[in-house]
N, C-alpha and C. Protein backbone atom coordinates (compact mmCIF):
# COMPACT_ATOMS: atom_id res chain seq x y z
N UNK A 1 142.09 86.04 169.09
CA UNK A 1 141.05 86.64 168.28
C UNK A 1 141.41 86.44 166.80
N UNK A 2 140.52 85.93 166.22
CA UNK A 2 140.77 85.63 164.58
C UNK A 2 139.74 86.73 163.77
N UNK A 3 140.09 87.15 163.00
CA UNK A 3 138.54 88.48 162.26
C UNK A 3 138.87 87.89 160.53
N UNK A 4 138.19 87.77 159.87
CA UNK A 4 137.89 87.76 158.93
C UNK A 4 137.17 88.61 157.66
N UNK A 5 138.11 89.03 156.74
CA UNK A 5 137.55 89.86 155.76
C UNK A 5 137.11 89.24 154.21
N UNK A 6 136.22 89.35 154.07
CA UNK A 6 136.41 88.93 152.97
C UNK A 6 135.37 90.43 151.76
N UNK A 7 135.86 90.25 150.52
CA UNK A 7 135.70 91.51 149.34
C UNK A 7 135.09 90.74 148.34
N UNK A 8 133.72 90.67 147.64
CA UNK A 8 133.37 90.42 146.87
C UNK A 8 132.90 91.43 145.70
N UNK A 9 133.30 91.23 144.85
CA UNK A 9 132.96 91.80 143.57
C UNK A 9 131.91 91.45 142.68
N UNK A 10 130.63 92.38 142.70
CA UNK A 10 129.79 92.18 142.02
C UNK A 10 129.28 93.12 140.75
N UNK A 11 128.41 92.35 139.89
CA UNK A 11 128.30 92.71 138.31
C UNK A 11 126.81 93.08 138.64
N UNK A 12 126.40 94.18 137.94
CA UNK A 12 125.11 94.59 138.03
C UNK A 12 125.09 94.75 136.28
N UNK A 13 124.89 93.88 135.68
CA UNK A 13 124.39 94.10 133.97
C UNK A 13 123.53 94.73 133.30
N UNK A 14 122.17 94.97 133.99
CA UNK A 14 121.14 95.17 134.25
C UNK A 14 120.98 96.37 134.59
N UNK A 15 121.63 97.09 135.34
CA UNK A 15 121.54 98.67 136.23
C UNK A 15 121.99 99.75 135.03
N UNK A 16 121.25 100.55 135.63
CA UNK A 16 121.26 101.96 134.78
C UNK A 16 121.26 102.71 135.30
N UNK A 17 121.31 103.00 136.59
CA UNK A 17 121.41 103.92 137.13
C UNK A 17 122.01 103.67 138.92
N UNK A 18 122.75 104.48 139.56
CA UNK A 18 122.97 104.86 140.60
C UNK A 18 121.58 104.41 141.88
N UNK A 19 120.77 105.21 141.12
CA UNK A 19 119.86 104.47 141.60
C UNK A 19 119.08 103.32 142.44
N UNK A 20 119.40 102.57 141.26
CA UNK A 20 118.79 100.76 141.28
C UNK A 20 119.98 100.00 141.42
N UNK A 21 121.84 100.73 141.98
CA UNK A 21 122.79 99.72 142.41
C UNK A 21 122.20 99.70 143.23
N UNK A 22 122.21 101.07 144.06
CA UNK A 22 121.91 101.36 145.72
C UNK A 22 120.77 100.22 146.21
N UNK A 23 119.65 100.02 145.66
CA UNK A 23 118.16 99.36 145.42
C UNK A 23 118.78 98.00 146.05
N UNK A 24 119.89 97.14 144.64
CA UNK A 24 120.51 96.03 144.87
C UNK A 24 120.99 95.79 146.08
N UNK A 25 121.90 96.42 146.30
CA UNK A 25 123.19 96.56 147.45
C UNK A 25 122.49 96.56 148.98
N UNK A 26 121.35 97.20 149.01
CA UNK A 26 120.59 97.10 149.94
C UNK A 26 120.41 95.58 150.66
N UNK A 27 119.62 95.01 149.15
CA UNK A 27 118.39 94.16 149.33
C UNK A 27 119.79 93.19 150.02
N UNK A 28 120.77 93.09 149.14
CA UNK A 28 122.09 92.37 149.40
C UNK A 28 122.54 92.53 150.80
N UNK A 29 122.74 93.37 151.41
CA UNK A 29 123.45 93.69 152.32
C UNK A 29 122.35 93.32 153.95
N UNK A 30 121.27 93.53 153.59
CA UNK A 30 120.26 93.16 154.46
C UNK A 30 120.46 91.78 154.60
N UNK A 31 120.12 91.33 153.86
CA UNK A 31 119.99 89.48 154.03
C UNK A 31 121.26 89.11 154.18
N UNK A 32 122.25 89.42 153.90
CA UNK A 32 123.51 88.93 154.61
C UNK A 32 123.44 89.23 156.11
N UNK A 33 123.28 90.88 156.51
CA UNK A 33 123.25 90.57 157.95
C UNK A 33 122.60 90.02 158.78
N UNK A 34 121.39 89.83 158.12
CA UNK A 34 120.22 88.94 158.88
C UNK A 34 120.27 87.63 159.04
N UNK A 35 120.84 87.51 158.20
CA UNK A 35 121.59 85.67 158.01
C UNK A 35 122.69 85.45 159.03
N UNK A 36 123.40 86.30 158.74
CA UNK A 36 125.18 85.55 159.48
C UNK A 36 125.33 86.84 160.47
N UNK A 37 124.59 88.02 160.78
CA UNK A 37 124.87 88.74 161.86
C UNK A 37 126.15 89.42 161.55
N UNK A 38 126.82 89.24 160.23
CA UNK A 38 128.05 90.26 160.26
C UNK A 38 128.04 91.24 159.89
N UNK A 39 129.29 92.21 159.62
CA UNK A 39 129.49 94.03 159.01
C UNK A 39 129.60 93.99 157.71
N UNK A 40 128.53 94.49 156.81
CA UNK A 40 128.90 94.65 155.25
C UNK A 40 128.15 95.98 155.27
N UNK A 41 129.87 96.10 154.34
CA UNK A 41 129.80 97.89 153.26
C UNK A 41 130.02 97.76 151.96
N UNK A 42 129.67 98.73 151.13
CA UNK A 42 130.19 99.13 149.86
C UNK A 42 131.52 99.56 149.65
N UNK A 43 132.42 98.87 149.32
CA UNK A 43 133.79 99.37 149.97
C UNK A 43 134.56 99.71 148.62
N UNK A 44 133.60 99.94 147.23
CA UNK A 44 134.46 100.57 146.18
C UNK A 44 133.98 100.32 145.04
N UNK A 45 134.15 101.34 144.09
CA UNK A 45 133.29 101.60 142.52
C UNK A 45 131.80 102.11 143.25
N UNK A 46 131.94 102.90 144.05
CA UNK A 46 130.52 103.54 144.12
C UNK A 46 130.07 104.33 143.11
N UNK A 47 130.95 104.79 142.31
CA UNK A 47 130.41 105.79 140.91
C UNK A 47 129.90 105.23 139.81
N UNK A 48 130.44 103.87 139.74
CA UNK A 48 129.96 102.71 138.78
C UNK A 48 128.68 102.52 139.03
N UNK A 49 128.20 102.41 137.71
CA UNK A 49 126.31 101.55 137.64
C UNK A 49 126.51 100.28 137.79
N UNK A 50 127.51 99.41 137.06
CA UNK A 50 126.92 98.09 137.16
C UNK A 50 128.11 97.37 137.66
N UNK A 51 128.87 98.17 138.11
CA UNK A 51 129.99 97.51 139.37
C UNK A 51 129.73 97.91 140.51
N UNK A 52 130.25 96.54 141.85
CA UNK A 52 130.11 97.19 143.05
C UNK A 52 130.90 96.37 143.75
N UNK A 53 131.66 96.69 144.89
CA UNK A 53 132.51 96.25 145.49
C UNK A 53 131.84 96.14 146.87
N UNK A 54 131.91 95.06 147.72
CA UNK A 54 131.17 94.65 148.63
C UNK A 54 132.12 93.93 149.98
N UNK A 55 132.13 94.75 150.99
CA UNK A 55 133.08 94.06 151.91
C UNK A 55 132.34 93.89 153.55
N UNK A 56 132.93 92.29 153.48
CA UNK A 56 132.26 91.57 155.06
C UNK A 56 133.32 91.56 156.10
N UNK A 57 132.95 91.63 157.19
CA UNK A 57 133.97 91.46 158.58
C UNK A 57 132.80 90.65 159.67
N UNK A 58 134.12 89.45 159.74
CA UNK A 58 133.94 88.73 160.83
C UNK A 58 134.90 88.79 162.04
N UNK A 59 134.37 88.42 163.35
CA UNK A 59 135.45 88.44 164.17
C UNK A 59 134.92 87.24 165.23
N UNK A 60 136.10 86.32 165.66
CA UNK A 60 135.97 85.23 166.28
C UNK A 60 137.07 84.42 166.82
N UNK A 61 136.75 83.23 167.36
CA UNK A 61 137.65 82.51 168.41
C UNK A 61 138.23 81.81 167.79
N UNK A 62 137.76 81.49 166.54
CA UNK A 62 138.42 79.85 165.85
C UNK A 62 138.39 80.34 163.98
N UNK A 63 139.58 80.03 163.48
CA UNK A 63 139.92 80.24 162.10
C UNK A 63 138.93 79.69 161.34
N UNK A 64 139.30 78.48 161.17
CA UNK A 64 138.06 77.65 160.28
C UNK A 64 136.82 78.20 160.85
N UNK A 65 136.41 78.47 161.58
CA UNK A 65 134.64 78.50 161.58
C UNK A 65 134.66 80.31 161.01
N UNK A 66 135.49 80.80 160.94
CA UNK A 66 135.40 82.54 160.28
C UNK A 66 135.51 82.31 159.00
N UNK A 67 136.75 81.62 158.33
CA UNK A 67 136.46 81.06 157.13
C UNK A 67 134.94 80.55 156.80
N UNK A 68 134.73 79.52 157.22
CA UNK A 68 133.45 78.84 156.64
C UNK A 68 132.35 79.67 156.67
N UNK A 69 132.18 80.73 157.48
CA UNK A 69 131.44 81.59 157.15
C UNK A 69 131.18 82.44 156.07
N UNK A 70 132.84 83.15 156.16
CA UNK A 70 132.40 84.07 154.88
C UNK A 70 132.83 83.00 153.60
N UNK A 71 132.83 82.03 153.59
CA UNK A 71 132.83 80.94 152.11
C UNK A 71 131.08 80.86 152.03
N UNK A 72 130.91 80.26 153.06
CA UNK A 72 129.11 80.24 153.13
C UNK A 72 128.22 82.04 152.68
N UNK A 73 128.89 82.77 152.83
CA UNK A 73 128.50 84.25 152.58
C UNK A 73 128.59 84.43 151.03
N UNK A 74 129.61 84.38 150.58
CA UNK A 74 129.88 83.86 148.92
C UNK A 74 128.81 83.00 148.31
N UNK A 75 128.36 82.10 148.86
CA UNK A 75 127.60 81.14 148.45
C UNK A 75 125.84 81.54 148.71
N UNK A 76 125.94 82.44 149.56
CA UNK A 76 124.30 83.02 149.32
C UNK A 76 124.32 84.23 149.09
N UNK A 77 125.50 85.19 148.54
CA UNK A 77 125.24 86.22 147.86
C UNK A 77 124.81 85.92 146.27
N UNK A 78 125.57 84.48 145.66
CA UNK A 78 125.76 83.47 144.67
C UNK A 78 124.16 83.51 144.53
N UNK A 79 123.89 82.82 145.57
CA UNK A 79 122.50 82.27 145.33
C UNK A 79 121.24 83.23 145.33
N UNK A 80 121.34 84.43 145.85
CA UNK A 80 120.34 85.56 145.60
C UNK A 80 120.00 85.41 144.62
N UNK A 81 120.84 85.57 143.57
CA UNK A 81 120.49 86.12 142.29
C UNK A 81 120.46 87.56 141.92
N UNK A 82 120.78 88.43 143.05
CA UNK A 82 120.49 90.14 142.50
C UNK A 82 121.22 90.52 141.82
N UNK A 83 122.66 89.64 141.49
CA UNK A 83 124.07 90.20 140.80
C UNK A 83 124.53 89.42 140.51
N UNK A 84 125.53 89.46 139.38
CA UNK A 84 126.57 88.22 138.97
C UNK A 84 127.88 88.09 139.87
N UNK A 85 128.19 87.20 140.41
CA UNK A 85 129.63 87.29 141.18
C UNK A 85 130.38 86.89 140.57
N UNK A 86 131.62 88.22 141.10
CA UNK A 86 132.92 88.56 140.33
C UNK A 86 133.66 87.79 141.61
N UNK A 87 135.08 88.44 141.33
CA UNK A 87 136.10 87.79 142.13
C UNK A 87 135.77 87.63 143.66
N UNK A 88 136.09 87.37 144.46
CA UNK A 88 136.00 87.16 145.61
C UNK A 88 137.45 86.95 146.32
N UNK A 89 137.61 87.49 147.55
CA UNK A 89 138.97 87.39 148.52
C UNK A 89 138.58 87.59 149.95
N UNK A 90 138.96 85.94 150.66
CA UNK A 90 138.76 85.82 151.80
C UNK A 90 140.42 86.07 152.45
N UNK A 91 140.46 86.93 153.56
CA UNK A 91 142.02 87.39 154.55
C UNK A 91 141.17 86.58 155.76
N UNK A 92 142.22 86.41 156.27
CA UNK A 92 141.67 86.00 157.65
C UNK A 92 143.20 86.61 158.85
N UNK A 93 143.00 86.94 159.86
CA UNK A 93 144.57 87.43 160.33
C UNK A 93 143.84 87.23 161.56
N UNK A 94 144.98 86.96 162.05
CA UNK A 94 145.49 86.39 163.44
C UNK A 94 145.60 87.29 164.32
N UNK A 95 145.17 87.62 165.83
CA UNK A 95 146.08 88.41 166.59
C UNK A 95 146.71 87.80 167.65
């Protein structure tokens, strides 16, 4: 079993309120699972307006294809447009 985490950090420039992260994070978090079928949470700076910390879990048979996923996950949170992307960190661990 291979699982895959990966933590993206996103910039809300734009937000003013608690509010309209939540609004974002949504719209975000929907279309990721609807896309790739995986687990995403808010996993930190929830008190922040225009920071948000965003974490995916994969779990699977084969390394590279958990990788390429959450690299491909990076790449259409990228491409939304609802937020600027900050750092990003893909783990991947073995059992």
């Amino acid at each position: 079993m291979v699982v895959g985490v990966l933590k993206i950090a996103l910039i809300l420039p734009e937000n003013h309120s608690l509010k309209g992260k939540r609004s974002v994070l949504r719209k975000i978090q929907a279309r990721v699972s609807n896309k790739f079928n995986i687990s995403v949470t808010e996993c930190g700076d929830q008190e922040l307006w225009q920071r948000a910390l965003l974490g995916f879990g994969v779990v699977g048979s084969n390394a590279r294809i958990v990788e390429a996923t959450l690299r491909q996950v990076v790449e259409f949170v990228d491409r939304l447009g609802l937020a600027e992307l900050g750092e990003s960190d893909i783990r991947i661990l073995h059992e």
